[in-house]
PDB file of N, CA and C in Angstrom:
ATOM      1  N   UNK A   1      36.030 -10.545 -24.420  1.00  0.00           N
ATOM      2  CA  UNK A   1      35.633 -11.248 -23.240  1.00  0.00           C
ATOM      3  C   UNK A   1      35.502 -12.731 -23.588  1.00  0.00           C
ATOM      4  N   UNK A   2      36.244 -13.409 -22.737  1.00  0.00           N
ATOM      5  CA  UNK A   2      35.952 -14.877 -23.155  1.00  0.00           C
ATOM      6  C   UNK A   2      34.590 -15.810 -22.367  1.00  0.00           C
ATOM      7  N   UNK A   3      34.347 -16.778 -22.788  1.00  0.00           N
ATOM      8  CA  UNK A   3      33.807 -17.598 -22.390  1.00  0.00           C
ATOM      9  C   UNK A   3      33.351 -17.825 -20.876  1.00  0.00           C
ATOM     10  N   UNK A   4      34.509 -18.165 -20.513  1.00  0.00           N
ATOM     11  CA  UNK A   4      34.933 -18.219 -18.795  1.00  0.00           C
ATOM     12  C   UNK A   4      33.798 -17.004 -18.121  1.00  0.00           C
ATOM     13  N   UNK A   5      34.746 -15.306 -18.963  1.00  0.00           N
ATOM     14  CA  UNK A   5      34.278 -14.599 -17.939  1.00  0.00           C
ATOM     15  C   UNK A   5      33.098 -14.476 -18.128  1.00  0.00           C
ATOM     16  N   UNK A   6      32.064 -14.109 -19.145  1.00  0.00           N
ATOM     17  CA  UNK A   6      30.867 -14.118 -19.621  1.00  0.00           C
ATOM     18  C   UNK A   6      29.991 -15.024 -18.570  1.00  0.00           C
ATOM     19  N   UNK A   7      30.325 -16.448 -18.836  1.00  0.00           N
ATOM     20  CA  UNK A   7      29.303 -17.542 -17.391  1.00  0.00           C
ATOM     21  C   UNK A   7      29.950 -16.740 -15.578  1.00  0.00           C
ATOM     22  N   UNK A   8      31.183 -16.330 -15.723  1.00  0.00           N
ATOM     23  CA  UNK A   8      31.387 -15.638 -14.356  1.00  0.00           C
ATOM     24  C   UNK A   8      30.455 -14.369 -14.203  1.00  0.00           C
ATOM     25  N   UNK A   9      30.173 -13.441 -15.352  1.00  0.00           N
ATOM     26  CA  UNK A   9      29.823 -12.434 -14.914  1.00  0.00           C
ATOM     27  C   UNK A   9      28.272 -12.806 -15.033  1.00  0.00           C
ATOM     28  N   UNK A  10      27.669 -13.686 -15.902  1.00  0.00           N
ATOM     29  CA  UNK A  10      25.997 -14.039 -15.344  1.00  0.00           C
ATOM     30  C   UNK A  10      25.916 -14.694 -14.270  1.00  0.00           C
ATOM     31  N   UNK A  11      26.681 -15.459 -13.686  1.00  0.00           N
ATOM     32  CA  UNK A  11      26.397 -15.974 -12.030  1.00  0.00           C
ATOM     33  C   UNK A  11      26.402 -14.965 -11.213  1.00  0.00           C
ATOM     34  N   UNK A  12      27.147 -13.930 -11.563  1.00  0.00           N
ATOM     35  CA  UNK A  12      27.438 -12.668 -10.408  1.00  0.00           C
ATOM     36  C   UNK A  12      26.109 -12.322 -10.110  1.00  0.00           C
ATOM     37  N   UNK A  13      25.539 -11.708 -11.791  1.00  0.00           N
ATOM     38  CA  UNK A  13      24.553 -10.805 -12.022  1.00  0.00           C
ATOM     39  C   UNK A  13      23.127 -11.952 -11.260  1.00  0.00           C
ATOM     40  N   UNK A  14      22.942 -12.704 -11.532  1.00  0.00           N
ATOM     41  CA  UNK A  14      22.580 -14.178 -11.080  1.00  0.00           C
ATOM     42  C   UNK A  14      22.143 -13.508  -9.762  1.00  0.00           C
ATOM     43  N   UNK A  15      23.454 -14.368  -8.870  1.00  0.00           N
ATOM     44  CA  UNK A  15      23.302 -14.134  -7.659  1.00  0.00           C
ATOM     45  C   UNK A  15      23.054 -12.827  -6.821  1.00  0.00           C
ATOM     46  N   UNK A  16      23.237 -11.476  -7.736  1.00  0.00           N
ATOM     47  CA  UNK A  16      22.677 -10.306  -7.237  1.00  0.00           C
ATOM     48  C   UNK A  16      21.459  -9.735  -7.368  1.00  0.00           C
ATOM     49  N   UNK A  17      20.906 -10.889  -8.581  1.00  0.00           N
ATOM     50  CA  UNK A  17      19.434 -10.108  -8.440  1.00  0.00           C
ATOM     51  C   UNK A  17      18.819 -11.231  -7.806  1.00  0.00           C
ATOM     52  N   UNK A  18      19.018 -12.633  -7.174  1.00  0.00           N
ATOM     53  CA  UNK A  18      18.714 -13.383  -5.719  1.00  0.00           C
ATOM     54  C   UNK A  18      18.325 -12.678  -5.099  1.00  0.00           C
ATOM     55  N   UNK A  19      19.957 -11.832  -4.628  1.00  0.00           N
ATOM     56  CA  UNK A  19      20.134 -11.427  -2.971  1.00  0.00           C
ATOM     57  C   UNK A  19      18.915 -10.053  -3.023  1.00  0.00           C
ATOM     58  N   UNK A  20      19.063  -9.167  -4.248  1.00  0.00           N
ATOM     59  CA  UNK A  20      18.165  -7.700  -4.020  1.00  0.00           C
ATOM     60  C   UNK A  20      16.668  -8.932  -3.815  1.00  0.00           C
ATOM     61  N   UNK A  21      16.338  -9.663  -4.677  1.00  0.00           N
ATOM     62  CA  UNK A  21      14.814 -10.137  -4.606  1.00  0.00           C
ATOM     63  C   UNK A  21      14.119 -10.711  -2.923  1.00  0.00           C
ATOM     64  N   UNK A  22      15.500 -11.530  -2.405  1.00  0.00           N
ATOM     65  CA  UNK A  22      15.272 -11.709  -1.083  1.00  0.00           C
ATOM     66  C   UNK A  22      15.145 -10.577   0.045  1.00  0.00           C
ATOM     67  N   UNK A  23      16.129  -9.586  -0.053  1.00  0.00           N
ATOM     68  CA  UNK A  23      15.871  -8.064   0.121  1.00  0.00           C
ATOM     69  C   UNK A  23      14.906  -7.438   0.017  1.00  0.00           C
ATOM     70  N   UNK A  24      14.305  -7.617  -0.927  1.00  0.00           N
ATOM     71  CA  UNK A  24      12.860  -6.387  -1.072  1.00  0.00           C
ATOM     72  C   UNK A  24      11.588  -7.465  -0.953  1.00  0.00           C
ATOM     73  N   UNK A  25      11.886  -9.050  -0.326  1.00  0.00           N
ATOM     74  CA  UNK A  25      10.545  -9.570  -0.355  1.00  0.00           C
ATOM     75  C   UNK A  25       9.583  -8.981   0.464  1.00  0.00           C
ATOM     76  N   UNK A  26      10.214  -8.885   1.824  1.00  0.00           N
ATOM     77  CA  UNK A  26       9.499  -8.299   2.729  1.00  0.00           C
ATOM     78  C   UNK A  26       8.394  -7.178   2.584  1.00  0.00           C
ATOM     79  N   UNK A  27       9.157  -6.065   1.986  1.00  0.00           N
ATOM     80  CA  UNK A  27       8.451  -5.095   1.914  1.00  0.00           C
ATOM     81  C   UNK A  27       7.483  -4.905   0.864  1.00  0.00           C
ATOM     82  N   UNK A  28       8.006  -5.685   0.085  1.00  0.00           N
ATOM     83  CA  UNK A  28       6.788  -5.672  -1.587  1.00  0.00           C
ATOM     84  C   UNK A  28       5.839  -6.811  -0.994  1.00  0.00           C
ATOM     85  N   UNK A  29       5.740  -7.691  -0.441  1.00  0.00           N
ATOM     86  CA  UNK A  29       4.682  -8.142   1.038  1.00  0.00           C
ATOM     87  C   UNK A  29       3.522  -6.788   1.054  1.00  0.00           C
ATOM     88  N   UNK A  30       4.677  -6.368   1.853  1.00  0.00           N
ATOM     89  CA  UNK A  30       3.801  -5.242   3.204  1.00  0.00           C
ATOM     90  C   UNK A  30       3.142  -5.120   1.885  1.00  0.00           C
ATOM     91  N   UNK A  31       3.830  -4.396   1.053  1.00  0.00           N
ATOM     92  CA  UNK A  31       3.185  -2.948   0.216  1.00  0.00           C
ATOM     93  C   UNK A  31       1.837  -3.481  -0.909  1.00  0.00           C
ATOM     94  N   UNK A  32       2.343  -4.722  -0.981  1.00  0.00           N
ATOM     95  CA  UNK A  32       1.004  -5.303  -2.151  1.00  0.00           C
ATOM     96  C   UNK A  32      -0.148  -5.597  -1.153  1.00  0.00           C
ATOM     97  N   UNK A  33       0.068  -6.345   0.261  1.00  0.00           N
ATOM     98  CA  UNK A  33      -0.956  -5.688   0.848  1.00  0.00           C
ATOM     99  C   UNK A  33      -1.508  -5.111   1.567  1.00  0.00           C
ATOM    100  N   UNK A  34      -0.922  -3.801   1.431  1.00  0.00           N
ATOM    101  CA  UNK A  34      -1.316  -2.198   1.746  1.00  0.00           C
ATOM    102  C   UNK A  34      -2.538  -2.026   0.427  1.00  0.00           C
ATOM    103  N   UNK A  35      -1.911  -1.879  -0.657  1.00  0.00           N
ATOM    104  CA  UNK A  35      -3.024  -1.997  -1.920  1.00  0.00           C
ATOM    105  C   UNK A  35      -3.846  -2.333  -1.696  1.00  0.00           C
ATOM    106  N   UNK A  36      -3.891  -3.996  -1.827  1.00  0.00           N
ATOM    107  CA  UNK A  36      -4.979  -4.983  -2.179  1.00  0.00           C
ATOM    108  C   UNK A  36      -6.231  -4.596  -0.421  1.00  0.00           C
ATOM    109  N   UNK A  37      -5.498  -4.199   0.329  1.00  0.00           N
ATOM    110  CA  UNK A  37      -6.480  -3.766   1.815  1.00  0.00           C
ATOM    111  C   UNK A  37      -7.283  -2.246   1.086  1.00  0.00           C
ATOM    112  N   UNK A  38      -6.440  -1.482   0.605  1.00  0.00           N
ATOM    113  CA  UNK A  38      -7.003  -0.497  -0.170  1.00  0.00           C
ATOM    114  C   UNK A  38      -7.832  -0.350  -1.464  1.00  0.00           C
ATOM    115  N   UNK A  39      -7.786  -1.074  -2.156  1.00  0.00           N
ATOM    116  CA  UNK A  39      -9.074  -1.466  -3.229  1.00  0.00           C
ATOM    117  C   UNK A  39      -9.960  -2.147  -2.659  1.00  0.00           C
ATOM    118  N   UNK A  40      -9.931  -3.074  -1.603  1.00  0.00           N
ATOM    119  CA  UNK A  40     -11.233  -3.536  -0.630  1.00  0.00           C
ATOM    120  C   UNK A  40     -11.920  -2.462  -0.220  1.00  0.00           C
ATOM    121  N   UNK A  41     -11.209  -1.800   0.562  1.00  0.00           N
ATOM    122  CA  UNK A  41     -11.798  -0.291   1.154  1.00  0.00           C
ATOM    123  C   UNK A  41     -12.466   0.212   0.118  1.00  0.00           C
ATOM    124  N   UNK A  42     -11.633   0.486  -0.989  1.00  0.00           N
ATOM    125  CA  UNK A  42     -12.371   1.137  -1.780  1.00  0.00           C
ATOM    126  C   UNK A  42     -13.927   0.881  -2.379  1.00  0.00           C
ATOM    127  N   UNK A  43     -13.759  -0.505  -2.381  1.00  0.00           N
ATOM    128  CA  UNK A  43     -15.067  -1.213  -2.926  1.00  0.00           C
ATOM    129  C   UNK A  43     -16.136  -1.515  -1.755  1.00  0.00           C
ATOM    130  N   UNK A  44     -15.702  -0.629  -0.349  1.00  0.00           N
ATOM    131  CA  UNK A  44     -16.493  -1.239   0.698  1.00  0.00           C
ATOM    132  C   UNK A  44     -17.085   0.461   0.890  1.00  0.00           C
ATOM    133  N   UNK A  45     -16.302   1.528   0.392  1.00  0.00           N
ATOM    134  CA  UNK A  45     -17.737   2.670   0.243  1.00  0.00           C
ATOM    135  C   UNK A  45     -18.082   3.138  -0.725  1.00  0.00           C
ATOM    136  N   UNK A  46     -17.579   2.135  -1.837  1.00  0.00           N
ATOM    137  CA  UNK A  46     -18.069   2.236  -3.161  1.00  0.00           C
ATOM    138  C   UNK A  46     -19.628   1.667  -3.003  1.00  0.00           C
ATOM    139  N   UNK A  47     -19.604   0.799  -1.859  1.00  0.00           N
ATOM    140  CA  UNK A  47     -20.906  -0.210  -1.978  1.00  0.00           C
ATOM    141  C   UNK A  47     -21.570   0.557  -0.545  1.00  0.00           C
ATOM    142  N   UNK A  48     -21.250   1.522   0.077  1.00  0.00           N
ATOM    143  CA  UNK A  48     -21.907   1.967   1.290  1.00  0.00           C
ATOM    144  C   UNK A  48     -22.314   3.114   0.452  1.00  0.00           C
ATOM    145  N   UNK A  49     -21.776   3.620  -0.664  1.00  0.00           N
ATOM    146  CA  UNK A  49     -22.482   4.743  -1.175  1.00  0.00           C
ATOM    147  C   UNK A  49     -23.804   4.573  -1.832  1.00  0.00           C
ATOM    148  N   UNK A  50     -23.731   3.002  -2.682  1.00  0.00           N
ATOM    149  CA  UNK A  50     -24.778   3.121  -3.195  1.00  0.00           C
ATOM    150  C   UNK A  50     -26.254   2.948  -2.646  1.00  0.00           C
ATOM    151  N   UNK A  51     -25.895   2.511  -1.081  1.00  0.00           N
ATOM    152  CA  UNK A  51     -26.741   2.559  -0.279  1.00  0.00           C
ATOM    153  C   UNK A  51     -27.330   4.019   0.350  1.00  0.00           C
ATOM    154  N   UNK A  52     -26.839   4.640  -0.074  1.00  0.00           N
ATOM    155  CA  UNK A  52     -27.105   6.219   0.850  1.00  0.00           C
ATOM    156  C   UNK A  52     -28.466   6.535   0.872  1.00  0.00           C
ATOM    157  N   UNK A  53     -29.295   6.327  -0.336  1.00  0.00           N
ATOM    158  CA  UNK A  53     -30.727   6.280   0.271  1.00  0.00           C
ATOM    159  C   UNK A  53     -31.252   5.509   1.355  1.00  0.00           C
ATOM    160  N   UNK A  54     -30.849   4.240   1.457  1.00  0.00           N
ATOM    161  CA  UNK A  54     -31.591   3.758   2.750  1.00  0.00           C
ATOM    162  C   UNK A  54     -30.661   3.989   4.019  1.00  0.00           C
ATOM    163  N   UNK A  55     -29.432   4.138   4.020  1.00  0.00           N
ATOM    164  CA  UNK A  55     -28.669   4.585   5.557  1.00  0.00           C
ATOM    165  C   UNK A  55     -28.858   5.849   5.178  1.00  0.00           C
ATOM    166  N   UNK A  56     -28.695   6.967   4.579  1.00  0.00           N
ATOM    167  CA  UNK A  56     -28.300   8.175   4.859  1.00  0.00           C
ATOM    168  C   UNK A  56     -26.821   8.056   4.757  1.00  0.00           C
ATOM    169  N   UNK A  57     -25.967   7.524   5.089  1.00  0.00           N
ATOM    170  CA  UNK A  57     -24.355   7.903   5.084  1.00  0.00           C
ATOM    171  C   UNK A  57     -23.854   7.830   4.013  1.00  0.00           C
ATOM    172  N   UNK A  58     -23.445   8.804   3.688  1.00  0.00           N
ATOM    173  CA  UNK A  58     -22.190   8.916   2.636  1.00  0.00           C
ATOM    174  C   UNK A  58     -21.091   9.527   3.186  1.00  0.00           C
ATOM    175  N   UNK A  59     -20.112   8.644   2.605  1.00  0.00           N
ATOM    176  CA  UNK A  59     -18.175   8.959   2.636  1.00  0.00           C
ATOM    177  C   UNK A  59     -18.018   9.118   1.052  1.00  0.00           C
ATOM    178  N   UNK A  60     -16.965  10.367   1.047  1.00  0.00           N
ATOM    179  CA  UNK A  60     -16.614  10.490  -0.229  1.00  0.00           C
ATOM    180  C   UNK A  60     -15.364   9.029  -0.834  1.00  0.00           C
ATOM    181  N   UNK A  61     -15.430   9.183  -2.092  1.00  0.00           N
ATOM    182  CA  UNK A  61     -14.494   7.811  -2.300  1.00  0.00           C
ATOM    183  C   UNK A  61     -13.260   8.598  -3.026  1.00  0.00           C
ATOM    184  N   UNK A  62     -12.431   8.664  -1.857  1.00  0.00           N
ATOM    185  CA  UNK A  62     -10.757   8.961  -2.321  1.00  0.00           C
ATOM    186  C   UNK A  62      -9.788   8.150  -1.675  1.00  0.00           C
ATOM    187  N   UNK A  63      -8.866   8.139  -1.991  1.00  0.00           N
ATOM    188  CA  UNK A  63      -7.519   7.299  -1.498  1.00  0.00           C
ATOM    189  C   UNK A  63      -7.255   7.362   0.054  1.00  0.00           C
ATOM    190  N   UNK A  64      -7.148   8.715   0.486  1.00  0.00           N
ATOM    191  CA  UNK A  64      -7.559   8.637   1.864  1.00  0.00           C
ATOM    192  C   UNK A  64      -8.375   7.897   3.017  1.00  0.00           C
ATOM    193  N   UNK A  65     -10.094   7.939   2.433  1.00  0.00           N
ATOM    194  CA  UNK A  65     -10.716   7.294   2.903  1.00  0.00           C
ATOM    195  C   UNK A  65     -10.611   5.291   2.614  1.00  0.00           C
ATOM    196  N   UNK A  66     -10.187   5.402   1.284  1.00  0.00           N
ATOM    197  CA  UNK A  66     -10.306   3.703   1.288  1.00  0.00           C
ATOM    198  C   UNK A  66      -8.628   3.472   1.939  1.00  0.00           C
ATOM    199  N   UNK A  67      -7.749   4.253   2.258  1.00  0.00           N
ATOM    200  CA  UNK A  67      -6.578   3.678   2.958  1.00  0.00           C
ATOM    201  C   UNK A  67      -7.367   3.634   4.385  1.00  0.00           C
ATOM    202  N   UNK A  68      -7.922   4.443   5.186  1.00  0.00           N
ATOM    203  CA  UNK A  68      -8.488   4.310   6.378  1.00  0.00           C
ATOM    204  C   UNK A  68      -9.484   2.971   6.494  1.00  0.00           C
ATOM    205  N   UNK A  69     -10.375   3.207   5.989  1.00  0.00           N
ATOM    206  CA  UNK A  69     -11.110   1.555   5.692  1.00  0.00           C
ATOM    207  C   UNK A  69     -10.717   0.366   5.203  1.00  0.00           C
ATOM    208  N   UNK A  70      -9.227   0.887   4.288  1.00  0.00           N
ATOM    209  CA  UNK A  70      -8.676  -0.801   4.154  1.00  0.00           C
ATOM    210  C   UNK A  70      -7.542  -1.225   4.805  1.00  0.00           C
ATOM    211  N   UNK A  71      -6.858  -0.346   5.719  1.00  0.00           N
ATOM    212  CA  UNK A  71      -5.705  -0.274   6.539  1.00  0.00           C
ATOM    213  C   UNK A  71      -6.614  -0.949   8.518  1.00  0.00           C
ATOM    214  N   UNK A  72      -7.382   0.243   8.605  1.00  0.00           N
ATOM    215  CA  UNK A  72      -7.993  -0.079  10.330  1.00  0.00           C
ATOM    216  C   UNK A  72      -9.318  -1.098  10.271  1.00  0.00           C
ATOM    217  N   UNK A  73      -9.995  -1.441   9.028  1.00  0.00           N
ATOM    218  CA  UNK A  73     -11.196  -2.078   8.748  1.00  0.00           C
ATOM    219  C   UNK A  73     -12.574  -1.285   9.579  1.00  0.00           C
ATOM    220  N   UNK A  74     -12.884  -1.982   9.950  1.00  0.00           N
ATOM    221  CA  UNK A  74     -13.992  -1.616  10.473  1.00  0.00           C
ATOM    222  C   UNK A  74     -13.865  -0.446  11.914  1.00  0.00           C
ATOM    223  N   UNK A  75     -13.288  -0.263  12.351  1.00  0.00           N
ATOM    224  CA  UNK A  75     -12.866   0.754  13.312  1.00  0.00           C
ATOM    225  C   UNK A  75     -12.946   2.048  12.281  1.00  0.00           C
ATOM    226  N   UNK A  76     -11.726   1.925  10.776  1.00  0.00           N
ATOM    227  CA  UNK A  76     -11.681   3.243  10.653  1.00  0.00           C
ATOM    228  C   UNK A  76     -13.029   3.755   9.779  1.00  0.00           C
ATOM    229  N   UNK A  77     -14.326   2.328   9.208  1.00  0.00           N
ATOM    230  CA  UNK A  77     -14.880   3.273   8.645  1.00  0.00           C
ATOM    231  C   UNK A  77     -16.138   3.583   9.777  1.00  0.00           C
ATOM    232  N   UNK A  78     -15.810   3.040  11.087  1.00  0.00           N
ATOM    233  CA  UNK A  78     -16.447   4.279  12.856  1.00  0.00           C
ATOM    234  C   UNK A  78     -15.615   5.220  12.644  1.00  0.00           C
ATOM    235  N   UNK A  79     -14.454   5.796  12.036  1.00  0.00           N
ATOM    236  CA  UNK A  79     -13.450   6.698  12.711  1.00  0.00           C
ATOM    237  C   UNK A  79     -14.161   7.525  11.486  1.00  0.00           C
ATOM    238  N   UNK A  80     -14.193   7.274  10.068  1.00  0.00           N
ATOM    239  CA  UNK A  80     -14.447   8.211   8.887  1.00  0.00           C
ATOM    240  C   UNK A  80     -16.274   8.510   9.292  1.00  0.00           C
ATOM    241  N   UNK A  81     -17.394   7.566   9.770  1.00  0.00           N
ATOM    242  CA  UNK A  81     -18.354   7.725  10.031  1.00  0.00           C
ATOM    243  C   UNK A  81     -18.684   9.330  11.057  1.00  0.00           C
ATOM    244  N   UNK A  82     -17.627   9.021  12.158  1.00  0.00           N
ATOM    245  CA  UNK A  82     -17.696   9.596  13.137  1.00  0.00           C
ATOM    246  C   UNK A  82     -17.284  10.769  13.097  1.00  0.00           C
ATOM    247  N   UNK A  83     -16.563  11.157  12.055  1.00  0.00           N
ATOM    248  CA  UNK A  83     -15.370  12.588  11.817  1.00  0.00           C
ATOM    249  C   UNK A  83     -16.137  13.276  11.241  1.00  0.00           C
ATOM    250  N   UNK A  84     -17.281  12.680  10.145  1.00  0.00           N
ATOM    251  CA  UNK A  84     -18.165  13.188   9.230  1.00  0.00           C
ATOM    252  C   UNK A  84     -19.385  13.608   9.991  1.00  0.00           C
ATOM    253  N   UNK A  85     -20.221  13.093  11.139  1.00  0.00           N
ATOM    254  CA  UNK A  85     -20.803  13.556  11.544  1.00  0.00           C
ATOM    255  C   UNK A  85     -20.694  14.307  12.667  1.00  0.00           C
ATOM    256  N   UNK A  86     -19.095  14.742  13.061  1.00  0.00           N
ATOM    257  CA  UNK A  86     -18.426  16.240  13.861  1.00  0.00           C
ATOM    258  C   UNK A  86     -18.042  17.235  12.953  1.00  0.00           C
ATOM    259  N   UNK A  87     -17.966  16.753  11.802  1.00  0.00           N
ATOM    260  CA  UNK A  87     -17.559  18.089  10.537  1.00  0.00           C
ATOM    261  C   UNK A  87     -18.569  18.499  10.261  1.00  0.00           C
ATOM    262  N   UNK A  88     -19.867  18.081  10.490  1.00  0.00           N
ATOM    263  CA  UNK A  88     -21.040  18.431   9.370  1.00  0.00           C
ATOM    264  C   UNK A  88     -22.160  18.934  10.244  1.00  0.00           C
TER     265      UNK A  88
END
């Protein structure tokens, strides 16, 4: 392989991992913060638990519940509040 093609074939490679990076910005967006809304959650009945002596409420802390509390905010932890005291 000469010279020539070698700088031809790193511009290719170059310009294709551009185009995929502009491609997947969007969604690695969404998805980092889908996470980062979900470790909030998480740390928001991590910190409602340790309160359970003076409210009484406890939510268990799983992925479920901190996607509901870090996805709807404050609605879903009325929606997880509210489900818990029709289940129980």
């Amino acid at each position: 392989m000469s010279t020539v093609e070698k700088v031809a074939l790193g511009l290719v490679i170059a310009f294709l991992a551009m185009a995929a990076l502009r491609l997947l910005s969007g969604p690695l967006k969404t998805t980092l913060r889908v996470v980062g809304n979900t470790v909030l959650g998480f740390c928001a009945l991590w910190l409602l638990n340790l309160t359970t002596g003076f409210t009484g409420l406890h939510l268990g802390l799983n992925l479920f519940n901190a996607l509901t509390v870090g996805i709807l905010g404050l609605p879903g932890f009325g929606l997880l509040v509210l489900l818990q005291w029709v289940l129980t």
